[in-house]
PDB file of N, CA and C in Angstrom:
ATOM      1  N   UNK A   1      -5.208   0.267 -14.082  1.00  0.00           N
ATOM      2  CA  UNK A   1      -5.147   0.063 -12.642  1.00  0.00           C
ATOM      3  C   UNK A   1      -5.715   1.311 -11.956  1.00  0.00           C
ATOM      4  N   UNK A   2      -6.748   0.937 -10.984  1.00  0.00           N
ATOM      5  CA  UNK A   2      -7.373   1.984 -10.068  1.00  0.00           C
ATOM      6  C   UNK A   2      -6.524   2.235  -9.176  1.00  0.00           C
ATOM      7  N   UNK A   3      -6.067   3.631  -8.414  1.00  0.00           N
ATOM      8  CA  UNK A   3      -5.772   3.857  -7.406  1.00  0.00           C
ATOM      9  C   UNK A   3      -6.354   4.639  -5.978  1.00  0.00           C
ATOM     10  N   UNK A   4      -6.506   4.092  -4.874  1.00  0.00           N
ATOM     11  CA  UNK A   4      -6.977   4.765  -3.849  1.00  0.00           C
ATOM     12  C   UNK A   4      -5.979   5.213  -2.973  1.00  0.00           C
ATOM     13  N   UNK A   5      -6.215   6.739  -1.931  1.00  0.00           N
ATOM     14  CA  UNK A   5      -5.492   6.359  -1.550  1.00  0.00           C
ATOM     15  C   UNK A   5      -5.859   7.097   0.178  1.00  0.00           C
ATOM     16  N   UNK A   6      -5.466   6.177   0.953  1.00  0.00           N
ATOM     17  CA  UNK A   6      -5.988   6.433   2.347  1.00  0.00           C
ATOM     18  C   UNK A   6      -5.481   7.580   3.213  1.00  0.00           C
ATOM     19  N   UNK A   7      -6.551   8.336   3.964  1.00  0.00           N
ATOM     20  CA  UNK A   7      -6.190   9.460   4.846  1.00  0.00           C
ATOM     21  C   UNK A   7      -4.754   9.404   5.091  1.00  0.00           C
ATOM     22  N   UNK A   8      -4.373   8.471   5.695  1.00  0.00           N
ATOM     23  CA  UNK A   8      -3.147   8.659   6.675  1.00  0.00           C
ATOM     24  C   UNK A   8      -2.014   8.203   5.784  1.00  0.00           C
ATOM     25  N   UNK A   9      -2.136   8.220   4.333  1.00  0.00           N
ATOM     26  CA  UNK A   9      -1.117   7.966   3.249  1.00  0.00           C
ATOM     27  C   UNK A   9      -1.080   9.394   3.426  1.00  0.00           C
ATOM     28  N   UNK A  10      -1.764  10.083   2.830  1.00  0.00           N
ATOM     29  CA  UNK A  10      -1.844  11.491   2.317  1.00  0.00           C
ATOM     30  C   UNK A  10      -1.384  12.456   3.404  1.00  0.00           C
ATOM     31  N   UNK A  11      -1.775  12.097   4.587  1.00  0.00           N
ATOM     32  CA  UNK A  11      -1.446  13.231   5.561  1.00  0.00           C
ATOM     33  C   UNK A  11      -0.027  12.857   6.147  1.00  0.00           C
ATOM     34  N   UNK A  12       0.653  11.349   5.638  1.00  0.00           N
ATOM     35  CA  UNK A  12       2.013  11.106   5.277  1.00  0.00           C
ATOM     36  C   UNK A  12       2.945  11.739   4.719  1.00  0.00           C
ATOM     37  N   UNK A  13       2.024  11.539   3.420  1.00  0.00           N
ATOM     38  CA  UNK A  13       2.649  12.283   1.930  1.00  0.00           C
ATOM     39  C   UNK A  13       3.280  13.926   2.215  1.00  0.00           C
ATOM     40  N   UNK A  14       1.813  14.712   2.761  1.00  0.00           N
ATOM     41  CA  UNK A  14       2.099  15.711   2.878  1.00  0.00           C
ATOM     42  C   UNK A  14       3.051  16.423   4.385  1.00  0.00           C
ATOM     43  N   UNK A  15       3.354  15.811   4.893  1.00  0.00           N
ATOM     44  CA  UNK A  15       4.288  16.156   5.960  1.00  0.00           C
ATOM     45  C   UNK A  15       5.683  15.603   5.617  1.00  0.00           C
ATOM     46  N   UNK A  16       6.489  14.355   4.936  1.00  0.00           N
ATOM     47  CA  UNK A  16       7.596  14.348   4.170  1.00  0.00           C
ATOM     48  C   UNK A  16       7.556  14.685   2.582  1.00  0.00           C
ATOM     49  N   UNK A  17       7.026  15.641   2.455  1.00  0.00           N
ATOM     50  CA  UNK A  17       6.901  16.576   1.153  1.00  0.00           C
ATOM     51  C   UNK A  17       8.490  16.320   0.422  1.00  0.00           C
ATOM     52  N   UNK A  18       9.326  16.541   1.271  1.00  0.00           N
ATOM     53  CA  UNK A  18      10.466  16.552   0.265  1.00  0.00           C
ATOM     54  C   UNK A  18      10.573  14.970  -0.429  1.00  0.00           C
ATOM     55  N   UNK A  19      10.224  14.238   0.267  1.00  0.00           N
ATOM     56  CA  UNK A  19      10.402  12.646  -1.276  1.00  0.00           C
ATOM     57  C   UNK A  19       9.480  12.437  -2.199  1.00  0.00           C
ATOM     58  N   UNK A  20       8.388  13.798  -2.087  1.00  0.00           N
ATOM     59  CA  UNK A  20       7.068  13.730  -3.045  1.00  0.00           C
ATOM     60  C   UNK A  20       7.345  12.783  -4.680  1.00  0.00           C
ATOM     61  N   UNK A  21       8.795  13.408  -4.977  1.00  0.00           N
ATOM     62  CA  UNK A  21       8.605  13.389  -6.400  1.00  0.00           C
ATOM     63  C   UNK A  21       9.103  11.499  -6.046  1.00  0.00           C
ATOM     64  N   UNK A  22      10.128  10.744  -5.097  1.00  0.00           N
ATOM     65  CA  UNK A  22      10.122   9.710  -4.967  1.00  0.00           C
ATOM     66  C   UNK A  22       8.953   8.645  -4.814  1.00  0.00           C
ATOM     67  N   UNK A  23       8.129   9.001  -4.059  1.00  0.00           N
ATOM     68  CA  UNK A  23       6.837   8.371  -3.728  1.00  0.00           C
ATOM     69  C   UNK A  23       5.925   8.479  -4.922  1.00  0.00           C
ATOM     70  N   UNK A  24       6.024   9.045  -5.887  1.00  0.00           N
ATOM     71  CA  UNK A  24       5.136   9.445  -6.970  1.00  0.00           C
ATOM     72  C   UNK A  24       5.743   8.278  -7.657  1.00  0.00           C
ATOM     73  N   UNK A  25       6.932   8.321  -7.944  1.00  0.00           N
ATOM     74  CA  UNK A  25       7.580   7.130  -8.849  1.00  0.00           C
ATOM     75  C   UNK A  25       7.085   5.727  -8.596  1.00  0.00           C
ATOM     76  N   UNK A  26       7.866   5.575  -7.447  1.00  0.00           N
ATOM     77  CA  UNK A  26       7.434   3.928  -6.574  1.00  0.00           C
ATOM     78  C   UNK A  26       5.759   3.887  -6.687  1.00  0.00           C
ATOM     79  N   UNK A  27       4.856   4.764  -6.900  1.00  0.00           N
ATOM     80  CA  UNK A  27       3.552   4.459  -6.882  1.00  0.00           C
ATOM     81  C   UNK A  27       2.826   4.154  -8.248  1.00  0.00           C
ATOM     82  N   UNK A  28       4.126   4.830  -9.093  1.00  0.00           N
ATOM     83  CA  UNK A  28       3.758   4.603 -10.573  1.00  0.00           C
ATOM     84  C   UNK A  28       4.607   3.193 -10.891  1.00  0.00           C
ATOM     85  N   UNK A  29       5.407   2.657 -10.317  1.00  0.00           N
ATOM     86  CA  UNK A  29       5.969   1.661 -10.344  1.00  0.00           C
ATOM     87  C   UNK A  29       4.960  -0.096  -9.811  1.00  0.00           C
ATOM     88  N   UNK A  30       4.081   0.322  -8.801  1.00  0.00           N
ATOM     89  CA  UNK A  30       3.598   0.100  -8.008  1.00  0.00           C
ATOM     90  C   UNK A  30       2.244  -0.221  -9.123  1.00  0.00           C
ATOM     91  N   UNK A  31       1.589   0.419  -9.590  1.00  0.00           N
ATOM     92  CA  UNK A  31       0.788   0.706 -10.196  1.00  0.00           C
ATOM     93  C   UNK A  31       1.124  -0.062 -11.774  1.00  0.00           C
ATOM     94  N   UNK A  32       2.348  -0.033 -12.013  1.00  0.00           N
ATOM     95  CA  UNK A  32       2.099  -0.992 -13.618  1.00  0.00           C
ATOM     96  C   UNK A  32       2.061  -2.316 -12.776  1.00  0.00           C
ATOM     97  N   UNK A  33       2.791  -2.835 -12.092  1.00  0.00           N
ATOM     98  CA  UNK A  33       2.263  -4.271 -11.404  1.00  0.00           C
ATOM     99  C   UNK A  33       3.079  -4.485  -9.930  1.00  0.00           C
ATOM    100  N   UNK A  34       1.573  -4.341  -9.277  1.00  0.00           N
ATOM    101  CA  UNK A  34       1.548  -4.376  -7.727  1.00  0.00           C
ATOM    102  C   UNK A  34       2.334  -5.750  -6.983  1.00  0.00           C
ATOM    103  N   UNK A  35       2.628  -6.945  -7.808  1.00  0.00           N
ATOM    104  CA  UNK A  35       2.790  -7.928  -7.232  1.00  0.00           C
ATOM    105  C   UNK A  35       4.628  -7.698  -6.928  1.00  0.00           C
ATOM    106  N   UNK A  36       4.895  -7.378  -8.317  1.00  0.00           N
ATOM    107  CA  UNK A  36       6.442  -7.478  -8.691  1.00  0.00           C
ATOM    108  C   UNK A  36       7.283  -6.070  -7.562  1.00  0.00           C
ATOM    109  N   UNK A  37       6.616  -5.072  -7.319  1.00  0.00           N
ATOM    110  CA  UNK A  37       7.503  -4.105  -6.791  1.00  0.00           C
ATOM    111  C   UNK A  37       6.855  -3.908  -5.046  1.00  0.00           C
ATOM    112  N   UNK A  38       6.261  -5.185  -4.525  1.00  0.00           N
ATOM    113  CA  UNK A  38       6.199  -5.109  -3.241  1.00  0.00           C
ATOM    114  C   UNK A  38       6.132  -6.233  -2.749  1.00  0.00           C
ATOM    115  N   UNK A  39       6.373  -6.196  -1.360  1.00  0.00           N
ATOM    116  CA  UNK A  39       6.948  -7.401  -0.267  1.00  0.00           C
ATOM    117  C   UNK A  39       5.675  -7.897   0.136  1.00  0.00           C
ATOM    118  N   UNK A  40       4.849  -9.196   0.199  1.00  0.00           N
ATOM    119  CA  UNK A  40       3.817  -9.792   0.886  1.00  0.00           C
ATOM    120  C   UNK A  40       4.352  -9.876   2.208  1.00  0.00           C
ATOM    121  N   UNK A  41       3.208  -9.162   3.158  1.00  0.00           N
ATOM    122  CA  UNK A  41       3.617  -8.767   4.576  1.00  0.00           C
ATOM    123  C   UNK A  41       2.558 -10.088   5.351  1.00  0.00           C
ATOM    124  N   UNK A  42       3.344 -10.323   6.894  1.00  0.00           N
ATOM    125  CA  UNK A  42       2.617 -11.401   6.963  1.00  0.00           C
ATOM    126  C   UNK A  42       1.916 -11.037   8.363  1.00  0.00           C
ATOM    127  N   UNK A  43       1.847 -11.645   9.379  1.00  0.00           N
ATOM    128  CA  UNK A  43       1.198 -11.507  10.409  1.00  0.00           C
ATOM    129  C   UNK A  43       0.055 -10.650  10.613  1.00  0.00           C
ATOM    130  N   UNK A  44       0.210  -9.580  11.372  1.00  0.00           N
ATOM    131  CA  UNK A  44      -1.196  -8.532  11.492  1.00  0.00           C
ATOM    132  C   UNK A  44      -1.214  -7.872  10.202  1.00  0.00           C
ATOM    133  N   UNK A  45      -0.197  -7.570   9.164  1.00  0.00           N
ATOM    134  CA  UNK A  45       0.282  -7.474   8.260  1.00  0.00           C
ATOM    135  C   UNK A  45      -0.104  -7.886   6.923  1.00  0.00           C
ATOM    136  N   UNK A  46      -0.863  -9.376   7.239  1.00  0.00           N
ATOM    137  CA  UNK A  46      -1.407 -10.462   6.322  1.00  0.00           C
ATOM    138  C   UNK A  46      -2.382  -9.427   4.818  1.00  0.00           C
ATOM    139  N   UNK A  47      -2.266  -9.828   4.002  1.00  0.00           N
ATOM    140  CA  UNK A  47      -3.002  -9.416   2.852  1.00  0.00           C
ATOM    141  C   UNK A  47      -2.296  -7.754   2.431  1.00  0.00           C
ATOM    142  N   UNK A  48      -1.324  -6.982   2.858  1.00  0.00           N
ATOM    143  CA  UNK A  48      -0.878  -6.286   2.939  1.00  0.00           C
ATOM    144  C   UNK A  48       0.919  -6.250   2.037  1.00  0.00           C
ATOM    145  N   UNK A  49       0.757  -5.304   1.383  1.00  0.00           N
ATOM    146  CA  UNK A  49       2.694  -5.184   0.477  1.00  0.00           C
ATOM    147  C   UNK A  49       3.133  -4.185   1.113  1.00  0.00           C
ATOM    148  N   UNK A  50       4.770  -4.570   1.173  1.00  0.00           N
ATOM    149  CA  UNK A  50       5.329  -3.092   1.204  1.00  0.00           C
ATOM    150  C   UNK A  50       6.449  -3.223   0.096  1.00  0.00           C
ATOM    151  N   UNK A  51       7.105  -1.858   0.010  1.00  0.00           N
ATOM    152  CA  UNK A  51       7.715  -1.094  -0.848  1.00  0.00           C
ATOM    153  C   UNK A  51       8.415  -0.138   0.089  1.00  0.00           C
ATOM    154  N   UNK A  52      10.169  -0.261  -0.436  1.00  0.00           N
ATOM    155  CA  UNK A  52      10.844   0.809  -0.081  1.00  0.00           C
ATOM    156  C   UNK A  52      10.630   1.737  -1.096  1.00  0.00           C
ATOM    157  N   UNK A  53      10.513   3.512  -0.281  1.00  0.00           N
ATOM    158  CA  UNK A  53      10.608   4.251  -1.097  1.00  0.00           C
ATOM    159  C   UNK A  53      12.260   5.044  -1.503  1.00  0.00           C
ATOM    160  N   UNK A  54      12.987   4.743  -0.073  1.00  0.00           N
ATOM    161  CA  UNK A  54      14.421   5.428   0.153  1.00  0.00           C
ATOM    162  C   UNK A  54      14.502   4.186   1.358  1.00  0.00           C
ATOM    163  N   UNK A  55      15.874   3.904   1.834  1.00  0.00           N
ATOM    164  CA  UNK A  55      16.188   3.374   2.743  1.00  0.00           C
ATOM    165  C   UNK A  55      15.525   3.555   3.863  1.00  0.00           C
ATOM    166  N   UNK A  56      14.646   2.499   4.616  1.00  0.00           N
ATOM    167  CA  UNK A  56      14.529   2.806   5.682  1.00  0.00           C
ATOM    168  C   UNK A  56      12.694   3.418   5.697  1.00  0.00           C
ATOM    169  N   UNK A  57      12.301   3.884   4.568  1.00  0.00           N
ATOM    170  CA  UNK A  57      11.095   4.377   4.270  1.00  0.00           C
ATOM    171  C   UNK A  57      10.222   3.735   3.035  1.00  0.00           C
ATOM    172  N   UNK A  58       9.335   3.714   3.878  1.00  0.00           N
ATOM    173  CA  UNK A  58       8.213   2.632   2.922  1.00  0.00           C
ATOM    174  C   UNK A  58       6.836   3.096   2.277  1.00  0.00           C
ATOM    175  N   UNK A  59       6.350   2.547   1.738  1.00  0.00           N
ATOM    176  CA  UNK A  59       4.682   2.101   1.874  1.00  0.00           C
ATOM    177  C   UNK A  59       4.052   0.702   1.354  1.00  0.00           C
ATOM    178  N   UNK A  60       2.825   0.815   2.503  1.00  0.00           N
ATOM    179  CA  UNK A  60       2.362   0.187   2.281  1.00  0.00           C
ATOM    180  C   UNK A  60       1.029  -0.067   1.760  1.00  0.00           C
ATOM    181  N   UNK A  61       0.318  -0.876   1.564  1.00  0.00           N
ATOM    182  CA  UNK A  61      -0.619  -0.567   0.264  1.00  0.00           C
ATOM    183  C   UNK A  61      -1.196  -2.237   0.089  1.00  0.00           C
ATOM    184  N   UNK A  62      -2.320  -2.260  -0.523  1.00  0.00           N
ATOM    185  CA  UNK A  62      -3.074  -3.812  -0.823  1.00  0.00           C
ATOM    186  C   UNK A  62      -3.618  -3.718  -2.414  1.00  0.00           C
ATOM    187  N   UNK A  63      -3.350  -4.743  -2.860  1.00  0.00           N
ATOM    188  CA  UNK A  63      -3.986  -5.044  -3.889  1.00  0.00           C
ATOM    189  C   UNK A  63      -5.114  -6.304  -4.223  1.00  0.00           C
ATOM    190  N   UNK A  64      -6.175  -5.480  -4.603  1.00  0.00           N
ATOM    191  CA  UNK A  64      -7.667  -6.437  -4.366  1.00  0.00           C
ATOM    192  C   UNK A  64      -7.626  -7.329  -4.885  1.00  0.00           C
ATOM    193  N   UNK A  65      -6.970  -7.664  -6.523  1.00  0.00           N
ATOM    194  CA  UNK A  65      -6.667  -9.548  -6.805  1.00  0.00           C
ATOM    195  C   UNK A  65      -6.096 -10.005  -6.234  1.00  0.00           C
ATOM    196  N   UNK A  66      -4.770  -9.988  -5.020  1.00  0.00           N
ATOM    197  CA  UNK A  66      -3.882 -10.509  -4.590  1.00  0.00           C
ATOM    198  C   UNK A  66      -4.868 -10.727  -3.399  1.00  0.00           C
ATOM    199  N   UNK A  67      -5.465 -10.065  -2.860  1.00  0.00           N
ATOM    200  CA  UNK A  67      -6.204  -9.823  -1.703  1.00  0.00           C
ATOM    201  C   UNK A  67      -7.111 -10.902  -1.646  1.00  0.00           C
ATOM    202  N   UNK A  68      -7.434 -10.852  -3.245  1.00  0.00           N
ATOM    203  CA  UNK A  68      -9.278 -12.040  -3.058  1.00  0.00           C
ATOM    204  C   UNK A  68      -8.944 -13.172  -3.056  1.00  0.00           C
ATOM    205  N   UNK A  69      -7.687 -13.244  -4.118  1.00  0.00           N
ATOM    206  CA  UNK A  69      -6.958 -14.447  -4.666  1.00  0.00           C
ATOM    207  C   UNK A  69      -6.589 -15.417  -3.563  1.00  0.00           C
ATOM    208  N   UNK A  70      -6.202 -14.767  -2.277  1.00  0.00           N
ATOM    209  CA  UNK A  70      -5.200 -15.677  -1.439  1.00  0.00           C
ATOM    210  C   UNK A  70      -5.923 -15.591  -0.377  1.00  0.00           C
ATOM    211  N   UNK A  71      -7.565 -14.990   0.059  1.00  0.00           N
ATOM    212  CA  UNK A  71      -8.347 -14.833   0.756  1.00  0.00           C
ATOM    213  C   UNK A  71      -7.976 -14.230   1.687  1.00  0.00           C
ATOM    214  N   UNK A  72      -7.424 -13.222   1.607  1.00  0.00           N
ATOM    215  CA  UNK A  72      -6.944 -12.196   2.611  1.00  0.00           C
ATOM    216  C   UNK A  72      -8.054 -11.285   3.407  1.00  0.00           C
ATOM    217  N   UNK A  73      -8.773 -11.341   1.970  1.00  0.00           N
ATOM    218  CA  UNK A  73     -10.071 -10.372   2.029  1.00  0.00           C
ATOM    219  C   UNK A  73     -10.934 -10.368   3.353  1.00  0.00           C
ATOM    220  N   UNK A  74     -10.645 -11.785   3.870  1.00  0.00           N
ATOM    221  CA  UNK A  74     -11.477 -12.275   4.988  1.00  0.00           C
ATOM    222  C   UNK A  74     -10.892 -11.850   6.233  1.00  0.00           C
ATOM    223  N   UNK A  75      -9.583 -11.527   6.271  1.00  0.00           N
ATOM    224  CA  UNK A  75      -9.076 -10.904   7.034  1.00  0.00           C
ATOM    225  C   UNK A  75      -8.400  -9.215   6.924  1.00  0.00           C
ATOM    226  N   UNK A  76      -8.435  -8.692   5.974  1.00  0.00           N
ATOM    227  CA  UNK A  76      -7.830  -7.294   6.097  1.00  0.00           C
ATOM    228  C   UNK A  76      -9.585  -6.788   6.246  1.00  0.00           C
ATOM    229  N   UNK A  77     -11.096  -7.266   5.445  1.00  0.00           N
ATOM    230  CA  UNK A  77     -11.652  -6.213   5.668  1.00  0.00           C
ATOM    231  C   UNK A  77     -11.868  -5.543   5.470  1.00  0.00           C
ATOM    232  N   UNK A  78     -11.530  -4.550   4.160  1.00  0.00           N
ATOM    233  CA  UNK A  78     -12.211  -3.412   3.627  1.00  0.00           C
ATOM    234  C   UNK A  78     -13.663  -2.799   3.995  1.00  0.00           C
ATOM    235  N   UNK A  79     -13.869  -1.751   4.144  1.00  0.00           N
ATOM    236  CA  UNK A  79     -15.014  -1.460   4.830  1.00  0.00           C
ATOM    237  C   UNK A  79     -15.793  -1.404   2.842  1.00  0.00           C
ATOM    238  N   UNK A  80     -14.999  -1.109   2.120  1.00  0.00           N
ATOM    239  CA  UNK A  80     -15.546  -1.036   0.839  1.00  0.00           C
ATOM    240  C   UNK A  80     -15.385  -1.829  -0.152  1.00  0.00           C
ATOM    241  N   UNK A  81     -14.456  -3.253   0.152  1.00  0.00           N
ATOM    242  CA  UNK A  81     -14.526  -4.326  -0.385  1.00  0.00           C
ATOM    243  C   UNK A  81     -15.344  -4.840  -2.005  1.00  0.00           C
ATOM    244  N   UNK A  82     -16.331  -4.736  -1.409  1.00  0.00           N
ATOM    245  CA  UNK A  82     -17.476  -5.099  -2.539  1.00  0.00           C
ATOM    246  C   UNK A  82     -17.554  -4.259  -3.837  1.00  0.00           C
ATOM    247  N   UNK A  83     -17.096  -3.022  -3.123  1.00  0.00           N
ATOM    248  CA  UNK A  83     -16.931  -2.161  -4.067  1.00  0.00           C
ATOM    249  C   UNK A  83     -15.997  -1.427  -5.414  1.00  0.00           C
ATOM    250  N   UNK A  84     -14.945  -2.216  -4.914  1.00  0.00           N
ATOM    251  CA  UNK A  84     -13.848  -2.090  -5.858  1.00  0.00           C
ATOM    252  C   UNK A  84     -13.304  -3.234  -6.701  1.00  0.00           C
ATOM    253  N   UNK A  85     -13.088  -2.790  -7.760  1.00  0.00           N
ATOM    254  CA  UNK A  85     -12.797  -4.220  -8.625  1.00  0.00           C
ATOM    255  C   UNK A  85     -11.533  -4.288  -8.484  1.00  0.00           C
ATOM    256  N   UNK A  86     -10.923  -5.660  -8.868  1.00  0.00           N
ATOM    257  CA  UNK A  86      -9.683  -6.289  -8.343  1.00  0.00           C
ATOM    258  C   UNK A  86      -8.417  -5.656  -8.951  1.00  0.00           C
ATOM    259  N   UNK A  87      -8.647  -4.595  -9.929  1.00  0.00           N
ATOM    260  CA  UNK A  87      -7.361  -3.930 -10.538  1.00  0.00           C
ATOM    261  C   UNK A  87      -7.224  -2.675  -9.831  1.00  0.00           C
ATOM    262  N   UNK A  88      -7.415  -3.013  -8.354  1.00  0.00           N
ATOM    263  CA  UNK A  88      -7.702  -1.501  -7.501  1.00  0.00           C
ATOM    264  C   UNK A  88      -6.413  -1.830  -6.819  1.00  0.00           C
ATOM    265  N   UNK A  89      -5.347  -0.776  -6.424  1.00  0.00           N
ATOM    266  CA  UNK A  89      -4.442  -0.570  -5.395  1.00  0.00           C
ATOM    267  C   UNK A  89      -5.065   0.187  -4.287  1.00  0.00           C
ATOM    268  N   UNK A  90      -4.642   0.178  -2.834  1.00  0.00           N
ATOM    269  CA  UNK A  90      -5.366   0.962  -2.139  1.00  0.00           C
ATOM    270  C   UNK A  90      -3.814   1.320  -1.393  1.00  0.00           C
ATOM    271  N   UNK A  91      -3.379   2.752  -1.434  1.00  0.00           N
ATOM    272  CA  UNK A  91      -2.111   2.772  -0.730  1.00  0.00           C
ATOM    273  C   UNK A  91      -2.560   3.373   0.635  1.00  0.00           C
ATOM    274  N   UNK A  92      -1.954   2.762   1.602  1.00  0.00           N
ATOM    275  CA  UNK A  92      -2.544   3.035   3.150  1.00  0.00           C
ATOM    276  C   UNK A  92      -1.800   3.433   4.322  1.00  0.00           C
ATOM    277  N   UNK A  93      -0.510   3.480   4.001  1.00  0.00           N
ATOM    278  CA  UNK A  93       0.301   4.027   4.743  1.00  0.00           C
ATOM    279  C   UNK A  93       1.972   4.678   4.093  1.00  0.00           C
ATOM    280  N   UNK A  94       2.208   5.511   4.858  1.00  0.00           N
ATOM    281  CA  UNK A  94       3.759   5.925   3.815  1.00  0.00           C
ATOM    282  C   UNK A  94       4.604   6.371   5.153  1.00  0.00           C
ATOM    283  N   UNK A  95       5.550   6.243   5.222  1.00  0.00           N
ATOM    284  CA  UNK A  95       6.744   6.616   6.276  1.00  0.00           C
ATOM    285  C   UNK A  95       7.685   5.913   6.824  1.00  0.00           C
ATOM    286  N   UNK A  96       8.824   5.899   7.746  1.00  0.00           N
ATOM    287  CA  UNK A  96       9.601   5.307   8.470  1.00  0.00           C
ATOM    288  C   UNK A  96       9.325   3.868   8.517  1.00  0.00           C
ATOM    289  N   UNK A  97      10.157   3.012   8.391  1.00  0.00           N
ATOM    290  CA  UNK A  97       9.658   1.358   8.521  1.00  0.00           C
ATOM    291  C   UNK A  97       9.075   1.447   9.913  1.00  0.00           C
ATOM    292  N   UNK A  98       9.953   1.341  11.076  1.00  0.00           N
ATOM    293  CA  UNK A  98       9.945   0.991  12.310  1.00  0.00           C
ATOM    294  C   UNK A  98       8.302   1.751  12.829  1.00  0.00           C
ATOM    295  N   UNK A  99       8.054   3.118  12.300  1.00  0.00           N
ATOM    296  CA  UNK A  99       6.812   3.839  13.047  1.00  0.00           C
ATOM    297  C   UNK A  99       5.832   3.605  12.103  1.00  0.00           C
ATOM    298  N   UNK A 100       6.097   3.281  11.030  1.00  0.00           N
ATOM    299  CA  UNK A 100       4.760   3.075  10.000  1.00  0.00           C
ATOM    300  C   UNK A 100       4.611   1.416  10.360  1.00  0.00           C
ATOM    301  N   UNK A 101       5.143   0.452  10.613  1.00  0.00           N
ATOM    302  CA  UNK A 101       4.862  -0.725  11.082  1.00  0.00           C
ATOM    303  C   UNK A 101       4.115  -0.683  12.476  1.00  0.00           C
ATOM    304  N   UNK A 102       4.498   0.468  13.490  1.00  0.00           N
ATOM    305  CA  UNK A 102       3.858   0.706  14.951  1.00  0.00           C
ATOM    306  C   UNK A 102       2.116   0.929  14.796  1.00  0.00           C
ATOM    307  N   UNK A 103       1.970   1.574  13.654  1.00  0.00           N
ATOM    308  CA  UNK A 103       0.303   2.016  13.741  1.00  0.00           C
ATOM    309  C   UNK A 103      -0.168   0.941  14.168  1.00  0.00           C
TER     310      UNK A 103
END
């Protein structure tokens, strides 16, 4: 399994530093199989999982077979789509449910 992982994961990551070693887990968790350890999100949301990392704190993240499979693709959009093969995770957001759902 490929992993990507987006600006505003990382500049997540690195400002709640203290659950580093939590978020590392759930991503390695995440990563043996994307389907089983996250929530299919729906609305603007559509083609999109989440994952608690601690109560209350998440990420979220897409996976490109689930993505192509259920034609999500047509709606989330990847600007690099074409480019990644379907055993790709792309994690895209990490933080607070309520403000990481606001972006």
């Amino acid at each position: 399994m490929e992993a990507l992982f987006e600006e505003a994961f990382l500049k997540a990551l690195e400002k709640h530093s203290s659950i580093k070693k939590l978020v590392k887990r759930k991503v390695d968790l995440i990563l043996e199989n994307p389907v089983a350890f996250g929530e299919p999100l729906k609305g603007s949301w559509q083609g999109f999982y989440s994952c608690p990392v601690k109560r209350n704190f998440i990420i979220i993240y897409l996976y490109c077979d689930a993505c192509r499979n259920k034609g999500d693709d047509a709606v989330v959009l990847c600007h690099d789509c074409s480019e990644t093969n379907n055993r790709t995770v792309r994690f895209v957001l990490l933080g607070p449910h309520d403000k990481t759902y606001g972006i």
